[in-house]
N, C-alpha and C. Protein backbone atom coordinates (compact mmCIF):
# COMPACT_ATOMS: atom_id res chain seq x y z
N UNK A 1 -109.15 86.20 -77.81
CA UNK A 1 -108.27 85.38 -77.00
C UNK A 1 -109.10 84.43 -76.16
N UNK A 2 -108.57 83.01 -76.31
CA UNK A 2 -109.37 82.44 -75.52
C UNK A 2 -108.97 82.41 -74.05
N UNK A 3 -109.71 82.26 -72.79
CA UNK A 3 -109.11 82.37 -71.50
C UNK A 3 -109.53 80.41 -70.64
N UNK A 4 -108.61 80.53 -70.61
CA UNK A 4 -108.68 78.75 -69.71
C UNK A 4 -109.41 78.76 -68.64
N UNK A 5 -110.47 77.98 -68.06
CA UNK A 5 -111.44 78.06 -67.65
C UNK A 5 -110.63 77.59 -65.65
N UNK A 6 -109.32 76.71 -66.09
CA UNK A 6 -108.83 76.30 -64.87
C UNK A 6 -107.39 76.54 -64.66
N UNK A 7 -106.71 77.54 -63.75
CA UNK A 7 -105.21 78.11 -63.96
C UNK A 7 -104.99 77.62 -62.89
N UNK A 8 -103.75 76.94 -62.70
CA UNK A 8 -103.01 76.03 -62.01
C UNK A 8 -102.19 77.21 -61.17
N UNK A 9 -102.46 77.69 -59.53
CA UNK A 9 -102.05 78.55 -58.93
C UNK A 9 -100.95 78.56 -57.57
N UNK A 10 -100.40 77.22 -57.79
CA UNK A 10 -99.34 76.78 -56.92
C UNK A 10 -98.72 75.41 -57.68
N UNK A 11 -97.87 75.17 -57.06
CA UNK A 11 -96.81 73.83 -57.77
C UNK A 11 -97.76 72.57 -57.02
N UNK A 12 -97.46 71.46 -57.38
CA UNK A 12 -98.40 70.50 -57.64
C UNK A 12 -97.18 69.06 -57.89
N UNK A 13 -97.49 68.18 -57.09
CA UNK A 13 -96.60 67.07 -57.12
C UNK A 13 -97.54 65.98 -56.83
N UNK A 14 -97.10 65.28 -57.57
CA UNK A 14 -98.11 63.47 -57.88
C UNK A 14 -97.86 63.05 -56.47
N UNK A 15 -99.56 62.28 -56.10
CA UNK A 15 -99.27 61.90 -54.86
C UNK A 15 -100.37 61.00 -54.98
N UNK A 16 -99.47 59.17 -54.91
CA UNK A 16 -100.90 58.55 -55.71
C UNK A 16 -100.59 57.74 -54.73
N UNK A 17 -101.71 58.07 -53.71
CA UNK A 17 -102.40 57.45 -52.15
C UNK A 17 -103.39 56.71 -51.90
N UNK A 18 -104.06 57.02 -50.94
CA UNK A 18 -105.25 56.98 -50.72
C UNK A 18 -105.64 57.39 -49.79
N UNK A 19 -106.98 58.10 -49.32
CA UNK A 19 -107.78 58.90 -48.52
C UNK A 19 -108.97 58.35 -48.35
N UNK A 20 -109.08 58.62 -47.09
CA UNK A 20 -110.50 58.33 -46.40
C UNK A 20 -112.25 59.41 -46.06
N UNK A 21 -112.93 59.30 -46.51
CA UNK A 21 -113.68 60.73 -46.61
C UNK A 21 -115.14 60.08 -46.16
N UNK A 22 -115.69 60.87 -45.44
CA UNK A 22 -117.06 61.15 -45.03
C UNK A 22 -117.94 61.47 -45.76
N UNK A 23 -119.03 60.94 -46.32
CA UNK A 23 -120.05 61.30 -47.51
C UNK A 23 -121.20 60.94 -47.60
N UNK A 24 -122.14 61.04 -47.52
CA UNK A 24 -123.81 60.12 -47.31
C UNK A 24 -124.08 59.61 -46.45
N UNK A 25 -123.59 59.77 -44.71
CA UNK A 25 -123.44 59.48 -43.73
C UNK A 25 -122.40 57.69 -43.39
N UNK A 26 -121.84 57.98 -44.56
CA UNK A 26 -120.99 56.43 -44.83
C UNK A 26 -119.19 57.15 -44.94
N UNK A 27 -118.51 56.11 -44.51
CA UNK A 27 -116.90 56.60 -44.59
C UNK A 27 -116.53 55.60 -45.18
N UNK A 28 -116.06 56.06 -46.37
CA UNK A 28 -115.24 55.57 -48.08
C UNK A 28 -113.84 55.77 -47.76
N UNK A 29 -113.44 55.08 -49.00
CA UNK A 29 -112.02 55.27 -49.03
C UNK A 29 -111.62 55.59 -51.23
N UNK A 30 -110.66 56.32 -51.11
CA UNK A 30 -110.60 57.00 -52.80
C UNK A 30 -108.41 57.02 -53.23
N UNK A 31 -108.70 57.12 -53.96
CA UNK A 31 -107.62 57.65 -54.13
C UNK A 31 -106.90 59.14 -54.57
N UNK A 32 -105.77 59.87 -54.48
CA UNK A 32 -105.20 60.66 -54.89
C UNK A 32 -104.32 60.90 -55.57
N UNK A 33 -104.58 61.83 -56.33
CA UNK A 33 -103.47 61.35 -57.93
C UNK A 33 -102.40 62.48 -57.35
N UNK A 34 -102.86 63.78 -57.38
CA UNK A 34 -101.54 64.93 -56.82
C UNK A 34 -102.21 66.16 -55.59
N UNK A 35 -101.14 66.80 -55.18
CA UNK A 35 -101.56 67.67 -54.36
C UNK A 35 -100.79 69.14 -54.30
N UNK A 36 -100.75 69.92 -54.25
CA UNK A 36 -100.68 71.47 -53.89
C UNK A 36 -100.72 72.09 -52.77
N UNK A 37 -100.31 73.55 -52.49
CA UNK A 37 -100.01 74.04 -51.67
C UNK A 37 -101.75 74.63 -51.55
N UNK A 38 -102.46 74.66 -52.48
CA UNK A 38 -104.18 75.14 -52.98
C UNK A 38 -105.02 73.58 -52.53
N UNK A 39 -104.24 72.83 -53.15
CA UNK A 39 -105.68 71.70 -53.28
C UNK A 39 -105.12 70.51 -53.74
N UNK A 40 -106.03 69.66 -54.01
CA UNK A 40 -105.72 68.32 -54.12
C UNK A 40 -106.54 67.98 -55.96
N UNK A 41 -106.13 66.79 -55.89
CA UNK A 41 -107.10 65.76 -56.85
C UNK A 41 -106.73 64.61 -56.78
N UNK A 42 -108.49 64.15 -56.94
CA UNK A 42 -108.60 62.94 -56.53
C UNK A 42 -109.60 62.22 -57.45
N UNK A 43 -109.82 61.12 -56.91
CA UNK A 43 -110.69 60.10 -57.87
C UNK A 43 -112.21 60.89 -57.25
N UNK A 44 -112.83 61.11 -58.14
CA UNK A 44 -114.47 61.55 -57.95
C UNK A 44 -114.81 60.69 -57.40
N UNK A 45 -115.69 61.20 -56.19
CA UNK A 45 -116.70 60.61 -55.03
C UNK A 45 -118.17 60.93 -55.83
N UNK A 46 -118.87 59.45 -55.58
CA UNK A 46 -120.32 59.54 -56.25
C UNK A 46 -121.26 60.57 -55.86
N UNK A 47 -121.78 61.35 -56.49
CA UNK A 47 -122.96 61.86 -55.76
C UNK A 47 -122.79 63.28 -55.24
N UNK A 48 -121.11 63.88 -55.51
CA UNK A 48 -120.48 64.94 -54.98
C UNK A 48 -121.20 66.29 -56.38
N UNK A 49 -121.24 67.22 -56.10
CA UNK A 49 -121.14 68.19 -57.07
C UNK A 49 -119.98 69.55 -56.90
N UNK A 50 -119.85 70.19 -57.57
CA UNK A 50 -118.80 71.53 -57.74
C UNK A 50 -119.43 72.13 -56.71
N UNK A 51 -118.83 72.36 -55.04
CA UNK A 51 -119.48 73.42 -54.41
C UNK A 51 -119.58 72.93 -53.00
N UNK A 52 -119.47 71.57 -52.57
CA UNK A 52 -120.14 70.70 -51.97
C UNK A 52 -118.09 70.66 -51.13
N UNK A 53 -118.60 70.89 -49.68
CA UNK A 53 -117.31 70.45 -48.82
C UNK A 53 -117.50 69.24 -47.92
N UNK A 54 -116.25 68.66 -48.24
CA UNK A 54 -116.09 67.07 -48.23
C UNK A 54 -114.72 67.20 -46.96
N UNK A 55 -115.39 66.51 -45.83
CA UNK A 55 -114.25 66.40 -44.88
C UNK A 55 -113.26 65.07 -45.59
N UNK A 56 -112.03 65.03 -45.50
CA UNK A 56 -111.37 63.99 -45.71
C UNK A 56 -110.33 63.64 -44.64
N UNK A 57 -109.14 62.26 -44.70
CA UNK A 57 -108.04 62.47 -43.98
C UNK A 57 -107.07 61.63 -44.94
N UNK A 58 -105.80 61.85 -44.53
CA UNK A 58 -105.13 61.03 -45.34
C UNK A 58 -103.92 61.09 -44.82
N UNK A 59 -102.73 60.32 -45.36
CA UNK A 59 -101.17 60.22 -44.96
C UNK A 59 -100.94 61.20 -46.10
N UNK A 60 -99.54 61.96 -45.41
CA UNK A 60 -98.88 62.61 -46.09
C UNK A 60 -97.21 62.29 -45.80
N UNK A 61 -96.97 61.53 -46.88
CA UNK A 61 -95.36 61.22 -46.32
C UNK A 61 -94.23 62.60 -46.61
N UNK A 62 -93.41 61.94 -45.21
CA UNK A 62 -92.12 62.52 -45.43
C UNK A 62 -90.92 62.05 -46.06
N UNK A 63 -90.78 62.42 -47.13
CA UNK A 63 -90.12 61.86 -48.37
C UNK A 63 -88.63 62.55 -48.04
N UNK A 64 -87.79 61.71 -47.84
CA UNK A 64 -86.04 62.51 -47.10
C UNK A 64 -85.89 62.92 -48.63
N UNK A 65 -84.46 63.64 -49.07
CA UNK A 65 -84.01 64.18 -49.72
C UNK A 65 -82.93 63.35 -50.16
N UNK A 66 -83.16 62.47 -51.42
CA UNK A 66 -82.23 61.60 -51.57
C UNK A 66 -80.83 61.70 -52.07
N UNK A 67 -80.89 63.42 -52.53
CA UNK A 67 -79.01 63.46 -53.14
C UNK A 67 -78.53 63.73 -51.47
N UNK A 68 -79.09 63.73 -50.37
CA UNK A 68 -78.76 63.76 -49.06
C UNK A 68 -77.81 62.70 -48.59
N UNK A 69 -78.16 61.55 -49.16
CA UNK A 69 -78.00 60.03 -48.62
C UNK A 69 -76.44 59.21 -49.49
N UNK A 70 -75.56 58.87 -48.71
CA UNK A 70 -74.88 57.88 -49.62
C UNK A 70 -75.85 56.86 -50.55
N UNK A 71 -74.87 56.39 -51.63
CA UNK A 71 -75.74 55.38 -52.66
C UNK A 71 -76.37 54.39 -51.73
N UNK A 72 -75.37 53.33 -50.49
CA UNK A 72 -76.11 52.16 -50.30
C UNK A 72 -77.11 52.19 -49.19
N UNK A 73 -77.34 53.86 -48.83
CA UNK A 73 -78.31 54.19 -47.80
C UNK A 73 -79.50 54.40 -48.40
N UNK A 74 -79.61 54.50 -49.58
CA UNK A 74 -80.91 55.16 -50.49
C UNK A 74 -81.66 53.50 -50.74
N UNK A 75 -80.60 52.17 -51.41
CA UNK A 75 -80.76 51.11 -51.58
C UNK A 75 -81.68 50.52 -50.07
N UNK A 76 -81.36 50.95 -48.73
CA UNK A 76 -82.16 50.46 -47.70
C UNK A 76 -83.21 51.54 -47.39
N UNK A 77 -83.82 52.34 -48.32
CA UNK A 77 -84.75 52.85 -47.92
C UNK A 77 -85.96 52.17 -48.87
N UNK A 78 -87.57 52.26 -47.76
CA UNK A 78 -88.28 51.48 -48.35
C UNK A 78 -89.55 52.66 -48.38
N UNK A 79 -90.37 53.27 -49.64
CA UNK A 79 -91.64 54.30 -48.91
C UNK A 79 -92.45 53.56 -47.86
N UNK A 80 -92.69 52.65 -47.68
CA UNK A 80 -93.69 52.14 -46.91
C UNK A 80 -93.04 52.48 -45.03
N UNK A 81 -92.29 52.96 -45.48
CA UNK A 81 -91.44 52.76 -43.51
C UNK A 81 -90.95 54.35 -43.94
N UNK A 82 -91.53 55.68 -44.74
CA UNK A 82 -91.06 56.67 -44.56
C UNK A 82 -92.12 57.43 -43.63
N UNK A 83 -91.59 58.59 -42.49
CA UNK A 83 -92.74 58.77 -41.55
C UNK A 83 -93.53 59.39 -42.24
N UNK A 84 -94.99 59.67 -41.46
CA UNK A 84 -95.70 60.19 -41.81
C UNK A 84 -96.79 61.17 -41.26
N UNK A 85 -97.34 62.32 -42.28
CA UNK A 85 -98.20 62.98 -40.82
C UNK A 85 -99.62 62.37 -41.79
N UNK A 86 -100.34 62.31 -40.46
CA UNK A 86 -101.96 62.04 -41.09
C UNK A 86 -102.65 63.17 -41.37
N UNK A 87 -103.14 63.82 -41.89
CA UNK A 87 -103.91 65.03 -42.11
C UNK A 87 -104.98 64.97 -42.16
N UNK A 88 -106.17 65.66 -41.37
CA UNK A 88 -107.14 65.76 -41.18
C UNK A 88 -107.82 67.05 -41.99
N UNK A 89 -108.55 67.51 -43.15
CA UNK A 89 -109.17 68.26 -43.37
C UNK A 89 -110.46 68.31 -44.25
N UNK A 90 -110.86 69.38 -44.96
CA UNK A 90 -111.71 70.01 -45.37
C UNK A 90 -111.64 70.27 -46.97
N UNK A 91 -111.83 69.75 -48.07
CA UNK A 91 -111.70 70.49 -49.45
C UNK A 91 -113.15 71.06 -50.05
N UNK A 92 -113.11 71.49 -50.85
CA UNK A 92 -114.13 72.54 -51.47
C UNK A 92 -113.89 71.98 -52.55
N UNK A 93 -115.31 71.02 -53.33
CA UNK A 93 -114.73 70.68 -54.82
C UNK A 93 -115.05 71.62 -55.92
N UNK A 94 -113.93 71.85 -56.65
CA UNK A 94 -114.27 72.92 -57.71
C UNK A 94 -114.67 72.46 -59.12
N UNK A 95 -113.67 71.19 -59.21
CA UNK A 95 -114.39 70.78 -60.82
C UNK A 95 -114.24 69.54 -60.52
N UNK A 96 -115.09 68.63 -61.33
CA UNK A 96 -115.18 67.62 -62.17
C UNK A 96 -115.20 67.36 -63.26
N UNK A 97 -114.08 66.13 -63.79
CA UNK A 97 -113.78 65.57 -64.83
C UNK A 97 -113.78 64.47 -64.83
N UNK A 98 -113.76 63.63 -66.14
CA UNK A 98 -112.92 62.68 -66.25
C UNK A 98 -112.00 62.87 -67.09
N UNK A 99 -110.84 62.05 -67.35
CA UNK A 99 -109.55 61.79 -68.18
C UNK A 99 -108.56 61.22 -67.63
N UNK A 100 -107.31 61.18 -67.95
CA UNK A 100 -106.55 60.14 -68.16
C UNK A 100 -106.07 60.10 -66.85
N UNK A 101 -105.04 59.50 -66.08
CA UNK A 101 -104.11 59.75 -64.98
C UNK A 101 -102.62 59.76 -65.59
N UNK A 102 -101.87 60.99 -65.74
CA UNK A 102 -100.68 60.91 -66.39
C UNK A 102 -100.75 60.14 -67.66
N UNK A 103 -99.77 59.02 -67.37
CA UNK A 103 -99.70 58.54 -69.07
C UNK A 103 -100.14 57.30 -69.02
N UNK A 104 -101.39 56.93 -68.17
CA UNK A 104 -101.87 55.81 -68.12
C UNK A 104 -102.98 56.19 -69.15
N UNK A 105 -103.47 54.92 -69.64
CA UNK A 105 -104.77 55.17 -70.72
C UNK A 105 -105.89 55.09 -70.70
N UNK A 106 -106.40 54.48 -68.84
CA UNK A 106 -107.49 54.42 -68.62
C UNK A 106 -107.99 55.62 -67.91
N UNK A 107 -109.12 55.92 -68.40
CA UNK A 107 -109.90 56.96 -67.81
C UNK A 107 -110.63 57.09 -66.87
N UNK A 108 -110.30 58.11 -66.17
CA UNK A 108 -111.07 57.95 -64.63
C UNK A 108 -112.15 59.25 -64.50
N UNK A 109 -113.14 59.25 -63.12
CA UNK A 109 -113.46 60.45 -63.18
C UNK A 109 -112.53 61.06 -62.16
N UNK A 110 -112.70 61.95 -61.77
CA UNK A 110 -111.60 63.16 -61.11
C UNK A 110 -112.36 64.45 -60.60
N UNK A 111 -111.50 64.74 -59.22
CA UNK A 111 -112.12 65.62 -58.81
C UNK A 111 -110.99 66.78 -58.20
N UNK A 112 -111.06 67.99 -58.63
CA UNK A 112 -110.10 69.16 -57.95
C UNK A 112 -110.92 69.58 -56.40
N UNK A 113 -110.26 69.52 -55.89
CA UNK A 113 -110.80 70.32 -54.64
C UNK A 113 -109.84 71.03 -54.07
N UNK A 114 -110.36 72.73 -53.71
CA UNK A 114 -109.54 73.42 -52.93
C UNK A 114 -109.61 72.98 -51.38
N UNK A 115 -108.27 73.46 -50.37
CA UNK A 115 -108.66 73.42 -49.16
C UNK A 115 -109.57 74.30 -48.47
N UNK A 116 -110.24 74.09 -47.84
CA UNK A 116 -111.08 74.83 -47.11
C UNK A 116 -110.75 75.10 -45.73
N UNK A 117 -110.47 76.36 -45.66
CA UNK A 117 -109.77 77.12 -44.38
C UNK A 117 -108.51 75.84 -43.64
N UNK A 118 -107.42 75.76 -44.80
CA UNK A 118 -106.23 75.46 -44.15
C UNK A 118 -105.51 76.04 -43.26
N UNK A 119 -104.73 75.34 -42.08
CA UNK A 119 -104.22 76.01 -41.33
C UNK A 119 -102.54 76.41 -41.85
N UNK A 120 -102.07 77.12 -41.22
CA UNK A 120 -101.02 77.29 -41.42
C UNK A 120 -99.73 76.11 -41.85
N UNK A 121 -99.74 75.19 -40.81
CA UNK A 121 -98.80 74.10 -40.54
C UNK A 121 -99.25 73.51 -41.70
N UNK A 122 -100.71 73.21 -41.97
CA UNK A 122 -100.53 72.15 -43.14
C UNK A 122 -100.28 72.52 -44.12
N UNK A 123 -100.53 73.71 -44.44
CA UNK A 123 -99.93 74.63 -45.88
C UNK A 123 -98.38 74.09 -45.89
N UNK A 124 -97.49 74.58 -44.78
CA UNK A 124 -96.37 74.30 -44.71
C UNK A 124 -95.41 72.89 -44.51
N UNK A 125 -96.87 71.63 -44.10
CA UNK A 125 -96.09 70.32 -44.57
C UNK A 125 -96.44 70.15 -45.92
N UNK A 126 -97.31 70.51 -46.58
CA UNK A 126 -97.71 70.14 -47.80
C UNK A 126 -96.77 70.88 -48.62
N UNK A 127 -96.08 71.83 -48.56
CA UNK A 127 -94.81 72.45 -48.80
C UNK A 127 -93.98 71.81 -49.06
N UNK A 128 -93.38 71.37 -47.95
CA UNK A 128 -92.33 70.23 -47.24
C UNK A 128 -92.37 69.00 -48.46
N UNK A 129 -93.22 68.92 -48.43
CA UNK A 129 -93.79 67.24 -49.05
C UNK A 129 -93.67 67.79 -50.51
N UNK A 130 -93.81 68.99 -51.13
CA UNK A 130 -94.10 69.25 -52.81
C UNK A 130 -92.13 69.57 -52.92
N UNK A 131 -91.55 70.71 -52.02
CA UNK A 131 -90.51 70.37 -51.86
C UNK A 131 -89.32 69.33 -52.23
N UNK A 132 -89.46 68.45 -51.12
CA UNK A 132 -88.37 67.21 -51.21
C UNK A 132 -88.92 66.21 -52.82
N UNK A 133 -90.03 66.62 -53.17
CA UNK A 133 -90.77 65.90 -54.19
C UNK A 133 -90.07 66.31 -55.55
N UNK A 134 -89.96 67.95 -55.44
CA UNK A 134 -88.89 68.48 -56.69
C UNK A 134 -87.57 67.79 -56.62
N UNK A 135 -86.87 68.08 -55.73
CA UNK A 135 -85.26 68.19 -55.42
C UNK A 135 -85.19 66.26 -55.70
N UNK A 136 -86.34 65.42 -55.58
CA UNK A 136 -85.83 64.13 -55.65
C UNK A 136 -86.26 63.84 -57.43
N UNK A 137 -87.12 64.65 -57.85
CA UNK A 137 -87.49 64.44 -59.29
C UNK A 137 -86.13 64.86 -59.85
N UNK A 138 -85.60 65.95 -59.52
CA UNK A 138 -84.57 66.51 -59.96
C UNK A 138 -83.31 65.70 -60.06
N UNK A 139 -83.47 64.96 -59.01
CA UNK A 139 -81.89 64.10 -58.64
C UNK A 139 -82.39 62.57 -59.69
N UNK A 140 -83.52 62.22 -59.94
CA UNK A 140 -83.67 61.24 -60.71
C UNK A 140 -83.65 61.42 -62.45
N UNK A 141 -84.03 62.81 -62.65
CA UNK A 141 -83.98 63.51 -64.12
C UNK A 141 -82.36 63.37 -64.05
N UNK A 142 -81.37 63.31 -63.15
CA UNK A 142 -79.96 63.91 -63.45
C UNK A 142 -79.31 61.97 -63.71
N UNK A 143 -80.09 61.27 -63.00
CA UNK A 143 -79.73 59.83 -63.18
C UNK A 143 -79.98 59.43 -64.50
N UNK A 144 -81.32 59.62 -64.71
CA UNK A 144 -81.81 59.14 -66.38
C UNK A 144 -81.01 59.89 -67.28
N UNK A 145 -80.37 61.14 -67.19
CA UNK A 145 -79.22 61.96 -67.97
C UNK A 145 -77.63 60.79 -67.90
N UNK A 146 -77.61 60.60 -66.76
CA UNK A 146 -76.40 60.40 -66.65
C UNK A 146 -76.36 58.36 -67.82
N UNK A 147 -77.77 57.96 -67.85
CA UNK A 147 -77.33 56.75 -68.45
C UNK A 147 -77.19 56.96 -69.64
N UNK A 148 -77.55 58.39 -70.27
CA UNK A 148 -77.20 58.36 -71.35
C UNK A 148 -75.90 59.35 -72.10
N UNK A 149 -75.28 58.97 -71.06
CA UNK A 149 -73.47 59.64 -71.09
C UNK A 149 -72.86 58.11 -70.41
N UNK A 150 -73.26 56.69 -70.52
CA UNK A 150 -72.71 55.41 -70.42
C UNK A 150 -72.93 55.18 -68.56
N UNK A 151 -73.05 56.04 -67.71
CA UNK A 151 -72.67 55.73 -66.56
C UNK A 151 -73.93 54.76 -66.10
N UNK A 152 -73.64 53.40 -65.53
CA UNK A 152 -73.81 52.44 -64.64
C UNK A 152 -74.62 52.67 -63.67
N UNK A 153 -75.66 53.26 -63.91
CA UNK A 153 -76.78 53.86 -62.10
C UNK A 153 -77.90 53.32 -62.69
N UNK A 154 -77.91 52.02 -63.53
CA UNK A 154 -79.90 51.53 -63.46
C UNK A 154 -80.27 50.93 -62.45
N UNK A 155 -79.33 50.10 -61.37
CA UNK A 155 -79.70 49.99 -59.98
C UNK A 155 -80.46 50.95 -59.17
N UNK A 156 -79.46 52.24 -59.40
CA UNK A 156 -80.25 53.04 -58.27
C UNK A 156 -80.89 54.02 -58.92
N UNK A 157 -80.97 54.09 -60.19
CA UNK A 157 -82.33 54.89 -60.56
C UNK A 157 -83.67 54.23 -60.43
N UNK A 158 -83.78 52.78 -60.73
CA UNK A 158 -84.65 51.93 -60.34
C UNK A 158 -85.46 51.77 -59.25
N UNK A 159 -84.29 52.37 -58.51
CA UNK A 159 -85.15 52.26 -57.01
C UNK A 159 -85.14 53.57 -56.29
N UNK A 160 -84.83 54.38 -57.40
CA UNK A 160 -85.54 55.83 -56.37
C UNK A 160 -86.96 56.33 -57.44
N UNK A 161 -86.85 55.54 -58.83
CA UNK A 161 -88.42 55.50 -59.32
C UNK A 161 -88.93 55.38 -58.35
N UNK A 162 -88.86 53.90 -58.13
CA UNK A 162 -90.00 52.68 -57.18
C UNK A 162 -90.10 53.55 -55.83
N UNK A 163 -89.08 54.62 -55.46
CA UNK A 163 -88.96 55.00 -53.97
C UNK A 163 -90.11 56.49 -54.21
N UNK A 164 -89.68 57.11 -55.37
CA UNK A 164 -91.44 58.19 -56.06
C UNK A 164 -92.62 57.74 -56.23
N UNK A 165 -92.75 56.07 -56.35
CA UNK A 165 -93.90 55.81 -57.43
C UNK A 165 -94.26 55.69 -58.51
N UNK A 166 -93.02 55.51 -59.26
CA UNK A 166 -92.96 55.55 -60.80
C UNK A 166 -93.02 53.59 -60.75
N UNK A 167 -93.19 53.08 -61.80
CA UNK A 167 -93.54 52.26 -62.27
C UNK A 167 -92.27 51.85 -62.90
N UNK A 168 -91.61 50.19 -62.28
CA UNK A 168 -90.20 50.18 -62.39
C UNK A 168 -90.25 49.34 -64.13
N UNK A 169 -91.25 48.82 -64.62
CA UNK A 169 -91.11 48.00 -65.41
C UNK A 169 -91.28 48.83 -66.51
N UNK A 170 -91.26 49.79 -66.54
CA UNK A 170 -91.52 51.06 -67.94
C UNK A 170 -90.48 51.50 -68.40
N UNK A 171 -90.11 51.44 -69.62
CA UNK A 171 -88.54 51.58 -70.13
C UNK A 171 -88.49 52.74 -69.52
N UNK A 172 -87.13 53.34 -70.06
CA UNK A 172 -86.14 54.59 -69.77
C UNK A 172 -86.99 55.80 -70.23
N UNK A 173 -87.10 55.59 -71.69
CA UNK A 173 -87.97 56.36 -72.59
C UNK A 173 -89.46 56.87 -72.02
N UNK A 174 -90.05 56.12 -71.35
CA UNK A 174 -91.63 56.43 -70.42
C UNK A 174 -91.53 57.14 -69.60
N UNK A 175 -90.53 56.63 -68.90
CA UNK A 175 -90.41 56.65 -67.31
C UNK A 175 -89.54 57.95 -67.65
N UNK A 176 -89.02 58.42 -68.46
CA UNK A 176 -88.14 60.10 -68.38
C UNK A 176 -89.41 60.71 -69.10
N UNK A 177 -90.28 60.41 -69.60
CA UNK A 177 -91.36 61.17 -70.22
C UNK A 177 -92.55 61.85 -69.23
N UNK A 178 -92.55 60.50 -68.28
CA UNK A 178 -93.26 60.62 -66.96
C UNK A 178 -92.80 61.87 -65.96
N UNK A 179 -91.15 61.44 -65.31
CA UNK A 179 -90.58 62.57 -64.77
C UNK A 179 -90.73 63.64 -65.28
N UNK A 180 -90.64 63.98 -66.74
CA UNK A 180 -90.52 65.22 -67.48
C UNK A 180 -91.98 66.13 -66.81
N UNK A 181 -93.05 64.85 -66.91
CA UNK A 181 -94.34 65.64 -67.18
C UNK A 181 -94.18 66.08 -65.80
N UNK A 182 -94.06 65.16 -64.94
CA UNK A 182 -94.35 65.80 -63.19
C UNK A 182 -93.47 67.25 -63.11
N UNK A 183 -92.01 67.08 -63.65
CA UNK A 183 -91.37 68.41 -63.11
C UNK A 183 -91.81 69.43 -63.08
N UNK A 184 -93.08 69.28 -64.69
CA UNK A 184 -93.10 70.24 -65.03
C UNK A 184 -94.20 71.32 -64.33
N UNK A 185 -94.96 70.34 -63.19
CA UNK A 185 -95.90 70.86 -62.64
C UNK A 185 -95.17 71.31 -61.53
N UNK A 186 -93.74 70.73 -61.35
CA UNK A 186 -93.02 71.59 -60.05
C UNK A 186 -92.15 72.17 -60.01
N UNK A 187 -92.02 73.05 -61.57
CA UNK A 187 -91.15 74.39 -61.57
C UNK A 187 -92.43 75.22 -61.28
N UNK A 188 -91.40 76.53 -60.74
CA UNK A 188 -92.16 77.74 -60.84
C UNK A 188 -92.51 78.50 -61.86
N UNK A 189 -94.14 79.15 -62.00
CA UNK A 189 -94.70 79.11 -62.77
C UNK A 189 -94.37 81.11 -62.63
């Protein structure tokens, strides 16, 4: 039997940011593809190896719960004006790779890092944040269902993509291939 060298040990929701990190006595800036209730990943920092703890900080939005909202209240919401906490911590990088980002085709390098001695609260916004991240994947998987039973919602599926981060100019067919893949990192395992 073969055994997988990397087991995915909490739910995990795309979170494509950017972060600020301390490294060679210089402060960079990177991006982040997803995050966990364990750890993050991110774009590989030069010069880092498996082992090596990397202070970082970053925004972590508060993403409302959009089957919460009437239709033309969701239409005036914008991510850029959703609040936010800044987070200050610590990761432990465990692996390096490169490969793809979702179903984009260019290849990046990549880096997993666990947290290193998280506190409580942030375990529990990063919760919060993987949370409202399901329940809105969920409410957009039920939109892309519903256009294909005739109903009239490419307005506002459009813009609760664009309100996740999905990429509005990608047919139906991508963009439910996309959702599919994320959910699947935020059912329970």
């Amino acid at each position: 039997m073969i055994e997988k060298k990397y087991k995915r040990t909490a739910l995990r929701s795309p979170m494509n940011s950017q972060f600020i990190y301390s490294w060679d006595k210089k402060v960079l800036r990177s991006r982040t593809f997803n995050i966990s209730q364990g750890g993050i990943l991110l774009e590989a920092i030069p010069n880092v190896e498996v082992g090596d703890v990397i202070p970082i900080m970053m925004e972590l939005p508060k993403i409302p719960i959009f089957a919460n909202f009437k239709e033309q209240d969701i239409f005036n919401l914008d991510p850029l004006k959703f609040n936010r906490d800044i987070i200050r911590l610590k990761i432990e990088v465990v692996r390096i790779h490169e490969g793809p980002i979702s179903f984009d085709k260019s290849i990046v390098a990549q880096m997993g890092g666990k947290f290193f001695k998280s506190s409580e609260n942030l375990v529990n916004e990063i919760n919060n944040y993987v949370d409202s991240y399901k329940k809105n994947v969920v409410f957009l998987l039920n939109l892309i269902a519903d256009l294909g039973q005739g109903k009239k919602q490419m307005p506002l599926l459009s813009h609760i993509a664009y309100l996740l981060g999905y990429q509005i100019k990608d047919s139906i067919s991508l963009l439910r291939q996309k959702v599919l893949h994320d959910y699947q990192s935020l059912e329970d395992f």
